[in-house]
N, C-alpha and C. Protein backbone atom coordinates (compact mmCIF):
# COMPACT_ATOMS: atom_id res chain seq x y z
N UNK A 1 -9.19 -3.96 17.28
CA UNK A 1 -9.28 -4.50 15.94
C UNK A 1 -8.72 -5.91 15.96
N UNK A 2 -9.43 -6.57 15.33
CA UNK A 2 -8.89 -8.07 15.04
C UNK A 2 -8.16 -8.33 14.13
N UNK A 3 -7.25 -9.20 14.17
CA UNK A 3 -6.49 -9.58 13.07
C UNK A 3 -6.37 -10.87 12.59
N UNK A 4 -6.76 -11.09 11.21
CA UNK A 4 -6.52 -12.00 10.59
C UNK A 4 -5.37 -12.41 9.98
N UNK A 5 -4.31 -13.69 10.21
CA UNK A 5 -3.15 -13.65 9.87
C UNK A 5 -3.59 -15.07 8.57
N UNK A 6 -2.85 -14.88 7.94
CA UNK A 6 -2.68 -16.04 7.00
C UNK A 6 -1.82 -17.16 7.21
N UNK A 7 -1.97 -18.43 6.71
CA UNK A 7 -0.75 -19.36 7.29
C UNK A 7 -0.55 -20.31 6.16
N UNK A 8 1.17 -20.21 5.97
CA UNK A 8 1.13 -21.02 4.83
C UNK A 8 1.78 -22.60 5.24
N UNK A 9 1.33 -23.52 5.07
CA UNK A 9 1.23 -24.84 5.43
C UNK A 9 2.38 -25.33 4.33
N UNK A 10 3.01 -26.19 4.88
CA UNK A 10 4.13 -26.81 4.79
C UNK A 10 3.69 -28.39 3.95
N UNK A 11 4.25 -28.45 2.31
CA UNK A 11 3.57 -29.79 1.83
C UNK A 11 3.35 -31.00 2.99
N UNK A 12 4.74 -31.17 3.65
CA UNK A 12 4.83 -32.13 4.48
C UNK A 12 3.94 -32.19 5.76
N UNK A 13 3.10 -31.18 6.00
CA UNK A 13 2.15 -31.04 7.40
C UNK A 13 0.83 -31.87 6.94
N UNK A 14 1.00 -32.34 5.64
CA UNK A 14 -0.37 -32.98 5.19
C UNK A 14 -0.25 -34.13 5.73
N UNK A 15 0.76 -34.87 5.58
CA UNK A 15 0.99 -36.37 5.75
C UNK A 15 0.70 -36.69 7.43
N UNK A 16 -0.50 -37.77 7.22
CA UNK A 16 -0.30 -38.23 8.72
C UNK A 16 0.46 -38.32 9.62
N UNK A 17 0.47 -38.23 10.90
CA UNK A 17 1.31 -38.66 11.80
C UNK A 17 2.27 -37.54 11.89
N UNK A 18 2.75 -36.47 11.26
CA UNK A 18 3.67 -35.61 11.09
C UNK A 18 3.31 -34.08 12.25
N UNK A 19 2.01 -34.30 12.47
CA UNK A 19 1.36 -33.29 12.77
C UNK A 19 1.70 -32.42 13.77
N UNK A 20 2.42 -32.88 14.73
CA UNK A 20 2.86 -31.83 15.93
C UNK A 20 4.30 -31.49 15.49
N UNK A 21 5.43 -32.24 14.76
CA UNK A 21 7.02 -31.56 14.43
C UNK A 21 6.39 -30.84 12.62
N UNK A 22 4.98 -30.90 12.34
CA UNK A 22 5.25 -30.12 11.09
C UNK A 22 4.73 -28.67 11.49
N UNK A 23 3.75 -28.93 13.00
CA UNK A 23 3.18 -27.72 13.14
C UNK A 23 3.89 -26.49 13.22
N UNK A 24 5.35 -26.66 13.82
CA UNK A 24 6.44 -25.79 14.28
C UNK A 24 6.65 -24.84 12.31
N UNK A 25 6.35 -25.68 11.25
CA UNK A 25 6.67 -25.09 10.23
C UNK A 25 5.77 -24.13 9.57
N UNK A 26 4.99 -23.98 10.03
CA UNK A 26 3.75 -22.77 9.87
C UNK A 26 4.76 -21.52 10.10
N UNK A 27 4.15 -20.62 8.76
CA UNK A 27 4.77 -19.39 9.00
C UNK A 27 3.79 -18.53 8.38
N UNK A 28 3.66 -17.55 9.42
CA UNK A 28 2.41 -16.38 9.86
C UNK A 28 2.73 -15.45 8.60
N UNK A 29 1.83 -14.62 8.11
CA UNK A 29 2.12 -13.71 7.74
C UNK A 29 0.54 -12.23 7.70
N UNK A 30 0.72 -11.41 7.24
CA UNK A 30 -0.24 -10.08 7.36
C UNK A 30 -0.14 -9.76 5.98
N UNK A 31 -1.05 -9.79 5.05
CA UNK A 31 -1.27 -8.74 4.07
C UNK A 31 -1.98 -7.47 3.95
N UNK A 32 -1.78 -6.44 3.17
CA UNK A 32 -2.63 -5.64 2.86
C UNK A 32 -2.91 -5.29 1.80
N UNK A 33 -3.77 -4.89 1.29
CA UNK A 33 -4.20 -4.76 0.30
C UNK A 33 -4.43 -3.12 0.00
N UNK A 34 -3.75 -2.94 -1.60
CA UNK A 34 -3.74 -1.41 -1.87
C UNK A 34 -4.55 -1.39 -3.40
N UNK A 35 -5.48 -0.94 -3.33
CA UNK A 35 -6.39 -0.86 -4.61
C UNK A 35 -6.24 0.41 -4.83
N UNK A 36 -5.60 0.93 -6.83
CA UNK A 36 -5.25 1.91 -7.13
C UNK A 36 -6.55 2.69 -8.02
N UNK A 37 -6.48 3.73 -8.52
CA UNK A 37 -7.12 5.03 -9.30
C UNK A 37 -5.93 4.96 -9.59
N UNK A 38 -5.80 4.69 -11.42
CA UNK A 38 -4.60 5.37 -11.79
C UNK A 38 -5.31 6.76 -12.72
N UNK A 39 -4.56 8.05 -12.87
CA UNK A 39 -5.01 9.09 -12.76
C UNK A 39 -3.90 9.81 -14.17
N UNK A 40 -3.99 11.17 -14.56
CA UNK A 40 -2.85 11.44 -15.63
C UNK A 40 -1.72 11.67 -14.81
N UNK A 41 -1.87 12.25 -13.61
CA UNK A 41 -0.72 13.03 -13.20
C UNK A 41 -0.07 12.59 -11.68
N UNK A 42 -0.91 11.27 -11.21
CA UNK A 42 -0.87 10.80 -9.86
C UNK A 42 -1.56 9.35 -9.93
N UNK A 43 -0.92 8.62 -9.08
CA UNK A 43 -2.10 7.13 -9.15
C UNK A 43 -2.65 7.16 -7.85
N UNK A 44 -3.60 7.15 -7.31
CA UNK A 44 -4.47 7.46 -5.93
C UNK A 44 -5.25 6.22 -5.72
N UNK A 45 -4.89 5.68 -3.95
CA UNK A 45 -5.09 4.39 -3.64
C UNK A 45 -5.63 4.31 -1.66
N UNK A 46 -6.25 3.18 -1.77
CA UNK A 46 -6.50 2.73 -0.41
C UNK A 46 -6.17 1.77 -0.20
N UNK A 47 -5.28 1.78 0.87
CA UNK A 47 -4.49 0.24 1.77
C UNK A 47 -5.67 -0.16 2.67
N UNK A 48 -6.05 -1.32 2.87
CA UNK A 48 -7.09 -2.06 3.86
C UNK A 48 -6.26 -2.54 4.13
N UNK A 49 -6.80 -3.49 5.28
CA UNK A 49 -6.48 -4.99 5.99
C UNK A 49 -7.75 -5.90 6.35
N UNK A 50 -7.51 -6.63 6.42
CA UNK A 50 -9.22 -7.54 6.00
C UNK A 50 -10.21 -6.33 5.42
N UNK A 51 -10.44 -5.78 4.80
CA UNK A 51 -11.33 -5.06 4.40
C UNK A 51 -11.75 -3.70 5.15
N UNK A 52 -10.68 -3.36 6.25
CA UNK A 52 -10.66 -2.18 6.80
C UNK A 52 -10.03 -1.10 6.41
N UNK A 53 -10.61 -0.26 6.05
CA UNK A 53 -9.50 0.93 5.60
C UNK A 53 -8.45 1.39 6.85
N UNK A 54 -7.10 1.38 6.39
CA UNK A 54 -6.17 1.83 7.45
C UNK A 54 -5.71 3.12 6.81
N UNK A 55 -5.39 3.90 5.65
CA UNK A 55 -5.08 4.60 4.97
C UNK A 55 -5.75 4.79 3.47
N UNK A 56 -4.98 6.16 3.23
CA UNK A 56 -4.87 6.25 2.06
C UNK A 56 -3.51 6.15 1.50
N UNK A 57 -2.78 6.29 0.05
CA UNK A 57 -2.02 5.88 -0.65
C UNK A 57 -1.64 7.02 -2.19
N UNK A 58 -0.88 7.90 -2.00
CA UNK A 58 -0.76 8.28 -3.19
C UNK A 58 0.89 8.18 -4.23
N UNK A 59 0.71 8.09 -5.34
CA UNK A 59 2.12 7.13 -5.85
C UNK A 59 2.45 8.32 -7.60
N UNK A 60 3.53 8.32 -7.97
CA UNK A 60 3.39 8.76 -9.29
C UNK A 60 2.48 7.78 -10.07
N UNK A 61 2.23 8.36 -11.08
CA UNK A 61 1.25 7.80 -11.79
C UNK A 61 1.89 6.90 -12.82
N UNK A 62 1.09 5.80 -13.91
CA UNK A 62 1.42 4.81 -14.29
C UNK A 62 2.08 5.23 -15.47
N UNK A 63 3.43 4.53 -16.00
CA UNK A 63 4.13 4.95 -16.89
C UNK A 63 5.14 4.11 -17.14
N UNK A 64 4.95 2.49 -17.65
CA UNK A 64 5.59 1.86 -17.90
C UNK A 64 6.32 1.15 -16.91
N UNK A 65 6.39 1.49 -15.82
CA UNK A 65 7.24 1.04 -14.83
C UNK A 65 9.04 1.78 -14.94
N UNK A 66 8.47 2.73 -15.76
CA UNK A 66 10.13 3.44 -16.12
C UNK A 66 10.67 3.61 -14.38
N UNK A 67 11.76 3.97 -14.27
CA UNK A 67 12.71 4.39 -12.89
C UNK A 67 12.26 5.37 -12.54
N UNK A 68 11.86 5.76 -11.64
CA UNK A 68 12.07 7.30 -10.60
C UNK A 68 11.04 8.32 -11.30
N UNK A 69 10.29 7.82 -12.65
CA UNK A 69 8.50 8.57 -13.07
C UNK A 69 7.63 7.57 -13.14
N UNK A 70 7.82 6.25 -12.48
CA UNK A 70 6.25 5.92 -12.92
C UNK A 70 6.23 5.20 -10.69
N UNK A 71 4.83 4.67 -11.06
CA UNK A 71 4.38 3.87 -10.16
C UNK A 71 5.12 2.24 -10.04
N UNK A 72 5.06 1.49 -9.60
CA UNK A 72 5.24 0.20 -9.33
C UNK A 72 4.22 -0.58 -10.52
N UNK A 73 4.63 -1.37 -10.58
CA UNK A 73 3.61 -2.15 -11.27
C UNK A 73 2.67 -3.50 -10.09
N UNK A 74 1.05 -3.94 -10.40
CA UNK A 74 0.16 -4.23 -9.67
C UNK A 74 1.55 -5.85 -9.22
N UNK A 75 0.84 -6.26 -8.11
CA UNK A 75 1.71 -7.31 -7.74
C UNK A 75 1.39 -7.56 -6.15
N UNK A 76 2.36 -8.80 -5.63
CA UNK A 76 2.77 -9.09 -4.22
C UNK A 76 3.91 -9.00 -3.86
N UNK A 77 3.92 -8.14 -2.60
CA UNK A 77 5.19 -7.71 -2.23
C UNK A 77 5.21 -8.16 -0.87
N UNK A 78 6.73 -8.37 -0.43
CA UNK A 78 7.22 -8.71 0.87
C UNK A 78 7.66 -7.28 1.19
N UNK A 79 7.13 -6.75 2.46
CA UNK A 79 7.98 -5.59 3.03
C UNK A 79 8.69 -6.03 4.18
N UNK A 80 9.64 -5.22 4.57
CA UNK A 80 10.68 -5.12 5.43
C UNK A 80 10.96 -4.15 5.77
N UNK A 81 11.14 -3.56 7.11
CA UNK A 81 11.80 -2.83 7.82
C UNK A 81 13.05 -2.15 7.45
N UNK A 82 13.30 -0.95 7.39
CA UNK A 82 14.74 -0.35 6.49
C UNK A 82 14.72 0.57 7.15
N UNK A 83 16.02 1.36 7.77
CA UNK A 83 16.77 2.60 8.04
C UNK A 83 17.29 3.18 7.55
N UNK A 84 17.33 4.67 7.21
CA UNK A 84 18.25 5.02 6.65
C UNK A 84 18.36 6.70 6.94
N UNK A 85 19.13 7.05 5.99
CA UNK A 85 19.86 8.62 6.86
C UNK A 85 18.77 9.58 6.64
N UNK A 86 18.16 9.69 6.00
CA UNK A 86 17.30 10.68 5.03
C UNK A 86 15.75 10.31 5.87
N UNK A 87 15.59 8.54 5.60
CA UNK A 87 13.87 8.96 5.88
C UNK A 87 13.87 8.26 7.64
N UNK A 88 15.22 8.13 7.83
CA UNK A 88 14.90 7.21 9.15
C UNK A 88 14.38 5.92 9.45
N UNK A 89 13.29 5.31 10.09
CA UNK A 89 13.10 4.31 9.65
C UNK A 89 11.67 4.21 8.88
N UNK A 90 11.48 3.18 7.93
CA UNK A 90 10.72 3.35 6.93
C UNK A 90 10.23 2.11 6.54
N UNK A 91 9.53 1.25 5.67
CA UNK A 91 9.38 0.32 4.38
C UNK A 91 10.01 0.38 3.13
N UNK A 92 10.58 -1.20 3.02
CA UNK A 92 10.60 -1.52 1.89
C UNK A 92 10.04 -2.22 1.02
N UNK A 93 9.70 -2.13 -0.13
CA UNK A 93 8.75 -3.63 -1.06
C UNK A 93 9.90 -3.95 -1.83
N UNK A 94 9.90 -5.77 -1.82
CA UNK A 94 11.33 -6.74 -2.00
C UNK A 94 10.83 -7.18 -3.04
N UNK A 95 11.65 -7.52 -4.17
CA UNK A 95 11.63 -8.04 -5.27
C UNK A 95 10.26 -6.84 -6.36
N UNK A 96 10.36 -6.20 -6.44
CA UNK A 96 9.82 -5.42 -7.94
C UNK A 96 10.70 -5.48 -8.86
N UNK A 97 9.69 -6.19 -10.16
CA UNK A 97 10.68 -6.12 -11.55
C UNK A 97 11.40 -4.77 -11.96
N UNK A 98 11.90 -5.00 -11.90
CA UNK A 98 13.24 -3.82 -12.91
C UNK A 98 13.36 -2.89 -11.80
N UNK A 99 13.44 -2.74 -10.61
CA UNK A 99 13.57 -1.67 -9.88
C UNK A 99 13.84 -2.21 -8.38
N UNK A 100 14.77 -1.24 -7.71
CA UNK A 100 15.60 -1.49 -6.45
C UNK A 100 15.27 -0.40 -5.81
N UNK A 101 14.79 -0.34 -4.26
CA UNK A 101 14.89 0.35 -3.16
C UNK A 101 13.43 1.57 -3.44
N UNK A 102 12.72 0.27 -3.75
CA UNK A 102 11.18 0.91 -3.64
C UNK A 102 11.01 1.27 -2.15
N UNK A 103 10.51 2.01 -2.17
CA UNK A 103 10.36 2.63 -0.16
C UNK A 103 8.80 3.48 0.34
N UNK A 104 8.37 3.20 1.03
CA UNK A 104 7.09 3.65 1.64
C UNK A 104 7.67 4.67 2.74
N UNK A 105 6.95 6.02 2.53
CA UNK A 105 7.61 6.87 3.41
C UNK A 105 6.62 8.18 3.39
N UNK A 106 6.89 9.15 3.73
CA UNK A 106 5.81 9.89 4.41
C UNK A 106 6.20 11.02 3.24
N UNK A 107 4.82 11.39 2.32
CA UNK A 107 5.32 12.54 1.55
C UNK A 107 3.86 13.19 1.23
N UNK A 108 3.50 14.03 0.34
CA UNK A 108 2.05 14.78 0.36
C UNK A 108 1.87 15.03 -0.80
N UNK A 109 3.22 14.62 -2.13
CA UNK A 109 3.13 15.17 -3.31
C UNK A 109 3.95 14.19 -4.34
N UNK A 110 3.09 13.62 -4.37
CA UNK A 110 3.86 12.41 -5.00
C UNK A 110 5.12 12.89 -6.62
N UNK A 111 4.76 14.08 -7.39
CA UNK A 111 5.39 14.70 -8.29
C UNK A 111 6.62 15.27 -7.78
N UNK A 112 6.15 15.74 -6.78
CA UNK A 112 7.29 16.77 -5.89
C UNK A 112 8.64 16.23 -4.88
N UNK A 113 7.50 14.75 -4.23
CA UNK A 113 8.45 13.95 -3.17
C UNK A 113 8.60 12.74 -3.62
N UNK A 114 8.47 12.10 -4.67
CA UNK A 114 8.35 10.45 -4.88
C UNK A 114 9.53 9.98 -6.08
N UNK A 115 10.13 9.32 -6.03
CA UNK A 115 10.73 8.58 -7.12
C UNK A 115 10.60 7.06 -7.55
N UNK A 116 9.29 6.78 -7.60
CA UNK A 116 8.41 5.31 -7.46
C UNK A 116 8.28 5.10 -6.57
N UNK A 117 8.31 5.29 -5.01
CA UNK A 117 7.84 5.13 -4.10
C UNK A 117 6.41 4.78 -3.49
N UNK A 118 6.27 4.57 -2.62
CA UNK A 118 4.82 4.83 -2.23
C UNK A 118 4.64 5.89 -0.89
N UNK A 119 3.48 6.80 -0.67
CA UNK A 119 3.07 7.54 0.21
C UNK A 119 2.05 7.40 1.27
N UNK A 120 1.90 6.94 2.19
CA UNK A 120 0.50 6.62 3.09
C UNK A 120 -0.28 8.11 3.41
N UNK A 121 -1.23 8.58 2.91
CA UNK A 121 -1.61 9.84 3.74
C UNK A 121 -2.82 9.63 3.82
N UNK A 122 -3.37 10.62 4.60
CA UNK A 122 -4.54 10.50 5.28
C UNK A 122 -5.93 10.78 4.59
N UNK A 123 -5.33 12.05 3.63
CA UNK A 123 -6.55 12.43 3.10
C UNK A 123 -6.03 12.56 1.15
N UNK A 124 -6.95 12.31 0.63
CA UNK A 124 -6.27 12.21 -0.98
C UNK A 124 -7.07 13.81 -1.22
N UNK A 125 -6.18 14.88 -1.69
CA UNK A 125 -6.56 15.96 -2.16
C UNK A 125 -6.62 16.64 -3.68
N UNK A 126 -5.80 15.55 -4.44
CA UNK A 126 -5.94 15.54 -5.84
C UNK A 126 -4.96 14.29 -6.72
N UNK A 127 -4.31 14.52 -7.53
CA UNK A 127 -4.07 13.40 -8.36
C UNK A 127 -2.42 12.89 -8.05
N UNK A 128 -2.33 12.32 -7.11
CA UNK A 128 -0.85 12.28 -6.75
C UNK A 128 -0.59 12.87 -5.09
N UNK A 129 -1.56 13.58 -4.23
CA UNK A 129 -1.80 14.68 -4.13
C UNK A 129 -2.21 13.94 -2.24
N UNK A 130 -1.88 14.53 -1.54
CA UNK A 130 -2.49 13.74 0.15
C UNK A 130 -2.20 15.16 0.93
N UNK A 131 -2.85 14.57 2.54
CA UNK A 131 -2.02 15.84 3.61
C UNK A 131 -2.34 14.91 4.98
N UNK A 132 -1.46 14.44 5.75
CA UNK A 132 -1.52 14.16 6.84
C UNK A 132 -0.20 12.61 6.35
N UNK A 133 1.15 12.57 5.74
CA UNK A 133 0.88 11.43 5.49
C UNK A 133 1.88 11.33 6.97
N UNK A 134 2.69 11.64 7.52
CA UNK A 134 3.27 11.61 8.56
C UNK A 134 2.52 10.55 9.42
N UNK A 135 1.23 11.34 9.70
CA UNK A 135 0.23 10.83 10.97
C UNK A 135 -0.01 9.05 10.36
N UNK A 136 -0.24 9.45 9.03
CA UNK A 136 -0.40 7.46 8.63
C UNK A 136 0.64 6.86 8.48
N UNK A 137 1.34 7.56 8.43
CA UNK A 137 3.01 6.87 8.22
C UNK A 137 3.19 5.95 9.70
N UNK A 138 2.71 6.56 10.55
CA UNK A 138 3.29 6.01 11.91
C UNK A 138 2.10 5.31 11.82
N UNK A 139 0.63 5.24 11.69
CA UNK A 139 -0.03 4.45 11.96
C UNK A 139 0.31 3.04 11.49
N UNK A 140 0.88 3.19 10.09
CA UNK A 140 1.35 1.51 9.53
C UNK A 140 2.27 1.37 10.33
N UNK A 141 3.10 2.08 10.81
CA UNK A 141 4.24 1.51 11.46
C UNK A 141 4.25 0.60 13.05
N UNK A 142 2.85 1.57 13.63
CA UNK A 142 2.02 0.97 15.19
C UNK A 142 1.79 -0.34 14.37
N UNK A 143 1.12 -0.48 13.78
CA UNK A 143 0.36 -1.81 12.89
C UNK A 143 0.87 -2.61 12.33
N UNK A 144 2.32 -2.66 12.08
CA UNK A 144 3.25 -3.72 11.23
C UNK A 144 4.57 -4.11 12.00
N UNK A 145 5.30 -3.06 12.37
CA UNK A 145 6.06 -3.26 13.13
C UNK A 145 6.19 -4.47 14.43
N UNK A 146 5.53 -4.19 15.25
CA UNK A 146 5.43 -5.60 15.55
C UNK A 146 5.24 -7.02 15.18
N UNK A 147 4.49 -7.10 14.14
CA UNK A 147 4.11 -8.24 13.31
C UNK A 147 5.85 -8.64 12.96
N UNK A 148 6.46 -8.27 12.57
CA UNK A 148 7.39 -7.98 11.51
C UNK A 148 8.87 -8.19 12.83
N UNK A 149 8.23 -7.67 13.91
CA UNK A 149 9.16 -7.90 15.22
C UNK A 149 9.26 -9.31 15.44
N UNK A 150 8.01 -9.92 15.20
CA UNK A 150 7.60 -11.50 15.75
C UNK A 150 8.55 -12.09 14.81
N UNK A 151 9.02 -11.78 13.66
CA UNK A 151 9.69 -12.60 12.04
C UNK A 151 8.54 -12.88 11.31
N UNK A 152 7.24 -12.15 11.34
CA UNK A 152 6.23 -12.99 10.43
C UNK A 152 6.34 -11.79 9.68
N UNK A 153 6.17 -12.70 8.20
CA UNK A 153 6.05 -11.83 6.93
C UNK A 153 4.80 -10.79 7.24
N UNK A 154 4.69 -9.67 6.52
CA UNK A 154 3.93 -8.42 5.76
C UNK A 154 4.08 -8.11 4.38
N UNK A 155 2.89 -8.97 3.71
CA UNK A 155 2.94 -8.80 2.46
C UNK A 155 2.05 -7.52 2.05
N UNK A 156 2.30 -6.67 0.83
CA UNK A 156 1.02 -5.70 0.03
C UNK A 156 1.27 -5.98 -1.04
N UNK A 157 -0.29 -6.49 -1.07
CA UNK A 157 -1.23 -6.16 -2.44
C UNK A 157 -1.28 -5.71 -3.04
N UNK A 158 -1.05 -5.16 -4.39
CA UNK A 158 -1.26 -4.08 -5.19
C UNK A 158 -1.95 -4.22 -6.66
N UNK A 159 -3.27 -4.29 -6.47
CA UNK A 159 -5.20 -4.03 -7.56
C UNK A 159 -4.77 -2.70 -7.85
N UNK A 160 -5.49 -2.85 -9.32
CA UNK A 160 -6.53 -1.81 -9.78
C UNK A 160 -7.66 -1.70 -9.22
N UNK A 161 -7.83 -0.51 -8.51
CA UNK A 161 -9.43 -0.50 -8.27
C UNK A 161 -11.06 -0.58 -9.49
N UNK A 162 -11.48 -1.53 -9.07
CA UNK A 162 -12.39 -2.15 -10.04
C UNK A 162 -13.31 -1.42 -10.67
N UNK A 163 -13.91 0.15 -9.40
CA UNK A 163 -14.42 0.89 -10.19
C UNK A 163 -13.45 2.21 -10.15
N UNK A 164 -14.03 2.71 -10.85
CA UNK A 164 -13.13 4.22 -10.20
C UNK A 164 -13.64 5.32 -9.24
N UNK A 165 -13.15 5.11 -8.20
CA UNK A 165 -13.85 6.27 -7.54
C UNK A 165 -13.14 7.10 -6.91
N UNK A 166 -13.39 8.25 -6.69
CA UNK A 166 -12.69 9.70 -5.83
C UNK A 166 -13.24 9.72 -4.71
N UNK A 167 -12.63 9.80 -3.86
CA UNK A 167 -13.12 10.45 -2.38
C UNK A 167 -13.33 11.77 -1.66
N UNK A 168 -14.28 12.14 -1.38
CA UNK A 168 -14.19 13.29 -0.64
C UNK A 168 -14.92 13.61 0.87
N UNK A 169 -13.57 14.28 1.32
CA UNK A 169 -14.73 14.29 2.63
C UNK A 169 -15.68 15.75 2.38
N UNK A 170 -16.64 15.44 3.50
CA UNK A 170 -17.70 16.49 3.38
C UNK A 170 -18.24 16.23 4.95
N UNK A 171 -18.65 17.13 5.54
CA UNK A 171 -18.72 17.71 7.01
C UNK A 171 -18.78 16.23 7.93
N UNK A 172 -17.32 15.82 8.03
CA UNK A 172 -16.50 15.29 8.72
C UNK A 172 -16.44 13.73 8.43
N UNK A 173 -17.48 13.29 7.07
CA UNK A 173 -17.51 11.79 6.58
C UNK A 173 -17.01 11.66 5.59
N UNK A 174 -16.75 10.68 4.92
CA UNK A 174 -15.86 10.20 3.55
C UNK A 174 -17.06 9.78 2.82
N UNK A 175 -16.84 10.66 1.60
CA UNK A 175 -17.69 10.24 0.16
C UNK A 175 -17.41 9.49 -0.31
N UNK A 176 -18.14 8.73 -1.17
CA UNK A 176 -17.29 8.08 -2.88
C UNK A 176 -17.96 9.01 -3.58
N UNK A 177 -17.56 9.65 -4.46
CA UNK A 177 -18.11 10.11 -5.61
C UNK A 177 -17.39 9.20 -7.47
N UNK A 178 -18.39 9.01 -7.67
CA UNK A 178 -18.01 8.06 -9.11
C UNK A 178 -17.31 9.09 -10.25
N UNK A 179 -16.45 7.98 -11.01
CA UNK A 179 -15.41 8.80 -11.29
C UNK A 179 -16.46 10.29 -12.64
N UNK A 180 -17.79 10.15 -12.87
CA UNK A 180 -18.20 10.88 -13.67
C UNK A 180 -18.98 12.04 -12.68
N UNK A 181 -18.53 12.01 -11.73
CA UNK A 181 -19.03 13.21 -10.35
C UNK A 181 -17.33 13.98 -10.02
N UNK A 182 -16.56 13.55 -10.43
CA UNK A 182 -15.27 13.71 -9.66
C UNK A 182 -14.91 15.53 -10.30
N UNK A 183 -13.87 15.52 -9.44
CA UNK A 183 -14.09 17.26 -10.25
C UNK A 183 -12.78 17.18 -10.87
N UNK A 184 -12.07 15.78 -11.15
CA UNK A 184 -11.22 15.55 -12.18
C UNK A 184 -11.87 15.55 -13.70
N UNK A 185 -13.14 15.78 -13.76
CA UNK A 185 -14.03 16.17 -15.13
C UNK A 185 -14.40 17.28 -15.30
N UNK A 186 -14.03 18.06 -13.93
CA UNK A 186 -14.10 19.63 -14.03
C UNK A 186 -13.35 20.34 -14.75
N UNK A 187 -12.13 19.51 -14.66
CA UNK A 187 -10.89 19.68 -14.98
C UNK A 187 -10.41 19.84 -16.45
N UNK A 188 -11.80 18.79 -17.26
CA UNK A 188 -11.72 18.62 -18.60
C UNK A 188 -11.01 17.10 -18.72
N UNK A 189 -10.23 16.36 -17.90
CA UNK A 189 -9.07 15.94 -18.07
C UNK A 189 -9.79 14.34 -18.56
N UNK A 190 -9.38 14.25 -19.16
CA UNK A 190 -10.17 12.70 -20.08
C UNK A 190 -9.34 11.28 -19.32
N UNK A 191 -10.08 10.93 -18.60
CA UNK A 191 -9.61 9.22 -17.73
C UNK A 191 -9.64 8.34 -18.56
């Protein structure tokens, strides 16, 4: 896989003559991008990188941005590398309004395991809702970690997804089904 890094240029690298002591001021960075389904009971999302799906994403659902029941609110985030006793090592997203020690970490139930957090899993099984997130957990971690080893930033993205759609797999490929196919209308449950 290829990677596209971004580079943010230094006012002073414009000016003539400056060009080889401004080049040293280039600083790399990786985004990704997480486009959400916000949902009643779960917000359900896909992380890309240039337009590749690397995961899926499931988060509590949207609710003001209150503490420890809602989701994050849409934005750009700096992550960083964090340890700790409980999840080991993990992600953090730096600077969210009104809220401290947002963390990306491996869970399957966003109601059950999340307190605004975010979840990477593999497969989205209902509204809040994943199973494999372990296995993607480490995949971002193969995939960022180094970046992040070098000192270059890892920023995420965080869209509304523009349309709404559900995913499902079906004998061994990934659907879209539109959100008026989804069997969240089975459900009765009004989006």
């Amino acid at each position: 896989m290829s990677l596209e890094l971004g580079v943010t240029i230094h006012p002073a690298c414009l000016r003539p003559g400056r060009m080889i002591l401004n080049f040293l001021k280039l600083k790399l960075f990786m985004e990704l991008l997480l486009t959400r389904t916000y949902l009643p009971f779960g917000t359900n999302g896909e992380i890309k990188m240039n337009n590749v799906h690397i995961c899926f994403c499931i988060e509590l659902p949207w609710k003001q941005n209150k503490k420890e029941v809602s989701c994050i609110p849409e934005g750009r985030y700096l992550m960083r590398r964090r340890c700790s006793e409980h999840f080991g090592w993990h992600f953090e997203l730096l600077d969210v309004p009104s809220r401290a020690l947002i963390l990306m970490h491996p869970a399957n139930n966003a109601q059950k395991e999340l307190k605004g957090c975010l979840a990477p899993v593999t497969e989205i099984t209902g509204q809040g809702e994943g199973f494999g997130s372990r296995e993607s957990f480490n995949k971002l971690k193969v995939l960022l970690y180094p970046v992040m080893n070098q000192g270059e930033d890892v920023w995420l993205r965080i869209e509304e997804c523009i349309e709404s759609i559900f995913w499902r797999r079906e004998n061994g490929f990934w659907r879209k089904l539109e959100a008026e196919q989804s069997k969240f209308d089975q459900l009765n449950v009004v989006l």
